[in-house]
Protein backbone atom coordinates (compact mmCIF):
# COMPACT_ATOMS: atom_id res chain seq x y z
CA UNK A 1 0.00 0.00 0.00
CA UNK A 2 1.49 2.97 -0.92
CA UNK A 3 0.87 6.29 0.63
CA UNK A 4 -1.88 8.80 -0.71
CA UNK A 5 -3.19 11.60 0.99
CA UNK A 6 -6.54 10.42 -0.06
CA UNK A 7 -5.83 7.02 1.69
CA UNK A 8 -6.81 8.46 5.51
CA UNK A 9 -6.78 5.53 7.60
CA UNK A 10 -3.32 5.07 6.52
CA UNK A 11 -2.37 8.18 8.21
CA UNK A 12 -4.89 7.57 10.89
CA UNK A 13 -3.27 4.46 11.83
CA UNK A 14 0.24 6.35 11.49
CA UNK A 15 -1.02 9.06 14.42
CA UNK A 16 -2.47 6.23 16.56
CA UNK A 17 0.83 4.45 16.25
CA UNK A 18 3.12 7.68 16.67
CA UNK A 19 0.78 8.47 19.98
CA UNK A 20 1.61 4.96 21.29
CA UNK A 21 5.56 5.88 20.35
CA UNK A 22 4.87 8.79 22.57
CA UNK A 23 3.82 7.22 25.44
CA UNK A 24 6.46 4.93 25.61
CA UNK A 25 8.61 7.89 25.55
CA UNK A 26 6.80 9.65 28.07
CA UNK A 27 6.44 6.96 30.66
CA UNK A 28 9.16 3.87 29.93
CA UNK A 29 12.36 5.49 28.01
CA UNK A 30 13.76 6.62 31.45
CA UNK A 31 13.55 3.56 32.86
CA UNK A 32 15.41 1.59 29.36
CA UNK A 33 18.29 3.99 30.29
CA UNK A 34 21.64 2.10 30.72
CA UNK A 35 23.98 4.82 31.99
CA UNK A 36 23.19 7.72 30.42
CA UNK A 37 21.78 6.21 26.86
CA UNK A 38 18.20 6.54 26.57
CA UNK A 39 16.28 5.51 23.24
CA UNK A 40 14.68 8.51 21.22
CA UNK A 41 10.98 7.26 20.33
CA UNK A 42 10.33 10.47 18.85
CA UNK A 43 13.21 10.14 16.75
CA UNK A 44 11.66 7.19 15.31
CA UNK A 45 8.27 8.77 14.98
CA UNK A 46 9.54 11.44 13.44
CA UNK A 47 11.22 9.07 10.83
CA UNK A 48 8.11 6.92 10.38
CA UNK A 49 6.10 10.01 9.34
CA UNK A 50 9.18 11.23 7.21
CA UNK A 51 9.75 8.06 5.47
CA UNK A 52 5.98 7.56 4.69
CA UNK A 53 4.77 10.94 3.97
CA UNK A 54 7.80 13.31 2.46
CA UNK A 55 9.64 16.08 3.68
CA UNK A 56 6.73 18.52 4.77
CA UNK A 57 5.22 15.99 6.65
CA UNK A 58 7.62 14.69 8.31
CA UNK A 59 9.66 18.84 9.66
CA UNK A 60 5.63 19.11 11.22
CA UNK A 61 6.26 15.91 12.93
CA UNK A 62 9.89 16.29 13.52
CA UNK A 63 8.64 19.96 15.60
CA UNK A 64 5.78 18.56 17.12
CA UNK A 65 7.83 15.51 18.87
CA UNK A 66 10.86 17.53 19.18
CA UNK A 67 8.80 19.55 21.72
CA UNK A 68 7.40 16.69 23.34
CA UNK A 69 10.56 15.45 23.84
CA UNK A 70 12.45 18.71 25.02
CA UNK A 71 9.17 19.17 27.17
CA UNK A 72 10.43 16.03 29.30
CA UNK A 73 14.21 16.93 28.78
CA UNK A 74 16.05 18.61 31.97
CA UNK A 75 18.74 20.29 29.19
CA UNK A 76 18.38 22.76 26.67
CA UNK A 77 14.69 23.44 25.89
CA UNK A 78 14.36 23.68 22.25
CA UNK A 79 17.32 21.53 21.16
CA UNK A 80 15.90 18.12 20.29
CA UNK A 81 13.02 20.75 18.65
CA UNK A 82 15.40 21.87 16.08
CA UNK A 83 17.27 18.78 15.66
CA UNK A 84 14.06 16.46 14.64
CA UNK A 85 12.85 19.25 12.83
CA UNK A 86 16.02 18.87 10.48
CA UNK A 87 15.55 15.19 10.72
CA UNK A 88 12.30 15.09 9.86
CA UNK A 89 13.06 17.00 6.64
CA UNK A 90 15.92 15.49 5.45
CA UNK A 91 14.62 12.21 5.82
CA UNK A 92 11.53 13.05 3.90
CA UNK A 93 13.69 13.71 0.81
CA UNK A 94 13.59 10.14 -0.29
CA UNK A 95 12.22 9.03 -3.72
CA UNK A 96 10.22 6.21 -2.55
CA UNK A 97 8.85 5.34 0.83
CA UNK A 98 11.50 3.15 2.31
CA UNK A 99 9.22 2.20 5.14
CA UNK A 100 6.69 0.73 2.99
CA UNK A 101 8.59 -0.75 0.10
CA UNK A 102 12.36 -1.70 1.80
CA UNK A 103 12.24 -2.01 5.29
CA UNK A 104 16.66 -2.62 5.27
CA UNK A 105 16.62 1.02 4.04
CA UNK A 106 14.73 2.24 6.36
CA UNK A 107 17.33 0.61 9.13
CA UNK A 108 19.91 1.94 7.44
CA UNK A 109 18.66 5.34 7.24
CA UNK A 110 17.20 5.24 10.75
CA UNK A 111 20.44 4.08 12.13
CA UNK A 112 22.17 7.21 10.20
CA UNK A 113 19.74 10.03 10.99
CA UNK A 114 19.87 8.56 14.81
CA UNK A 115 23.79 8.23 15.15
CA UNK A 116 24.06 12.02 13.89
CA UNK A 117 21.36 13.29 15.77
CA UNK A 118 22.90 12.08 18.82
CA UNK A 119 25.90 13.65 18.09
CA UNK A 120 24.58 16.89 16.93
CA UNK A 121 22.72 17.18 20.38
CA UNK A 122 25.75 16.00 22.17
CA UNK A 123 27.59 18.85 20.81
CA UNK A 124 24.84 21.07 22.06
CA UNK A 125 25.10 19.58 25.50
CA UNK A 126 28.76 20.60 25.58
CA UNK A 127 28.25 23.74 24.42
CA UNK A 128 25.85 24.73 26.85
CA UNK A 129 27.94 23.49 29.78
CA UNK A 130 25.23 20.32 30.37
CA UNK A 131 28.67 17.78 30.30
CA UNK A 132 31.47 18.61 30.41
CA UNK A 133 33.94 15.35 29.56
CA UNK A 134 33.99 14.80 25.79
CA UNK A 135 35.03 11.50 25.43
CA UNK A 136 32.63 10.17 27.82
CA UNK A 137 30.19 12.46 26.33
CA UNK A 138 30.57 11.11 22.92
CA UNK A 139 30.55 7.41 23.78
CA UNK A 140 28.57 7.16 26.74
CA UNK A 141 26.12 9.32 25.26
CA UNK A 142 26.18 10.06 21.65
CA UNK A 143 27.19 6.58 19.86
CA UNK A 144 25.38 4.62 23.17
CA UNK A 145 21.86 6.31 22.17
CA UNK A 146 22.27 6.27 18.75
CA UNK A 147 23.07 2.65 18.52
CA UNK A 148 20.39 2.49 21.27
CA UNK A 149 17.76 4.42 19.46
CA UNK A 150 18.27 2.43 16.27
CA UNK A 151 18.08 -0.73 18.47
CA UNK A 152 14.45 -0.13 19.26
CA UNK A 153 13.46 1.24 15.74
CA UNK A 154 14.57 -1.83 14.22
CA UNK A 155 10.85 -3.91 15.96
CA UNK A 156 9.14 -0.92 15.64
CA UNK A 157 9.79 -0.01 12.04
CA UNK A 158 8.75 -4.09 11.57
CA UNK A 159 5.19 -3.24 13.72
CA UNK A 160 4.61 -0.14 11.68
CA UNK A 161 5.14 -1.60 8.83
CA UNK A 162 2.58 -4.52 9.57
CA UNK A 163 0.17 -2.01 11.15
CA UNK A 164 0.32 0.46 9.26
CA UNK A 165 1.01 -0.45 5.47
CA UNK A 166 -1.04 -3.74 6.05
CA UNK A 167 1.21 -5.44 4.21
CA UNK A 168 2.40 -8.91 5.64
CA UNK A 169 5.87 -10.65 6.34
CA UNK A 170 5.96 -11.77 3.16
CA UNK A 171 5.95 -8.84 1.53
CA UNK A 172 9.04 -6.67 3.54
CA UNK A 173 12.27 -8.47 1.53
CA UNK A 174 12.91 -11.05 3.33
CA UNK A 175 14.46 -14.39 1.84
CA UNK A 176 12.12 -16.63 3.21
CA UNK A 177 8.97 -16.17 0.76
């Protein structure tokens, strides 16, 4: 199935599935911390509405979850706003929907767009004084919830992609057909 914007229960079951994303993020992420790596569920929200719905799309989702998220933060209000904003557009630049047609793509590019956001807020962290040791800064923080981040997208690009596109397993590129 792919996207339309006359095909509304697609999208409908996109915002019931972001709004379950956010939850997660709002009442279990703290508590999946190890150390100081916590996974981004509106990072991968963001990408989901990026990946299926294009560039404009996804900067409206990539602001609206970015202040969700910086609404929970203790740092830097605004930060993570900016930084999924960006996401959220640069990831919509893609051809095709990944999400629905190649779900490895969508890993890949998940895995990329998390591993720099990461370090792009990390970098904002320092700067503002939040941390002040780089090197445990950029592994303990940026790489660990990147990698972390990525981690969880992997099921829940899989879930969306059921939900969501309707499609089933045998239809995501798998070998076993």
């Amino acid at each position: 199935m792919v996207p339309t914007q006359s095909n509304p229960q697609m999208k409908t079951r996109l915002l019931i599935f972001s709004l379950v994303l956010v939850l997660i993020q709002i009442m279990f992420a703290s508590h999946m911390a190890i150390k100081s790596a916590y996974p981004n569920f509106m990072l991968i929200a963001t990408c989901l509405w990026a990946f299926t719905y294009g560039s404009k799309s996804g900067t409206l989702a990539g602001f609206i979850f970015g202040l969700i998220y910086d609404s929970l933060a203790l740092t830097s209000f605004g930060v993570m706003t900016l930084i999924l904003t960006v996401v959220g557009y640069l990831a919509g630049f893609q051809g095709r929907s990944p999400l629905v047609n190649d779900l490895r793509q969508s890993y890949f590019l998940l895995a990329i767009f998390a591993l720099a956001s990461e370090f792009v807020f990390g970098v904002f962290i320092l700067a503002f004084g939040f941390e002040t040791n780089i090197l445990y800064s950029l592994f303990a923080r940026m790489i660990a919830s990147g990698l972390y981040t990525t981690l969880f997208g992997i099921p829940t690009f899989y879930l969306a992609h059921r939900f969501i596109a309707g499609q089933n397993s045998r239809s995501i590129g798998t070998r076993f057909k």
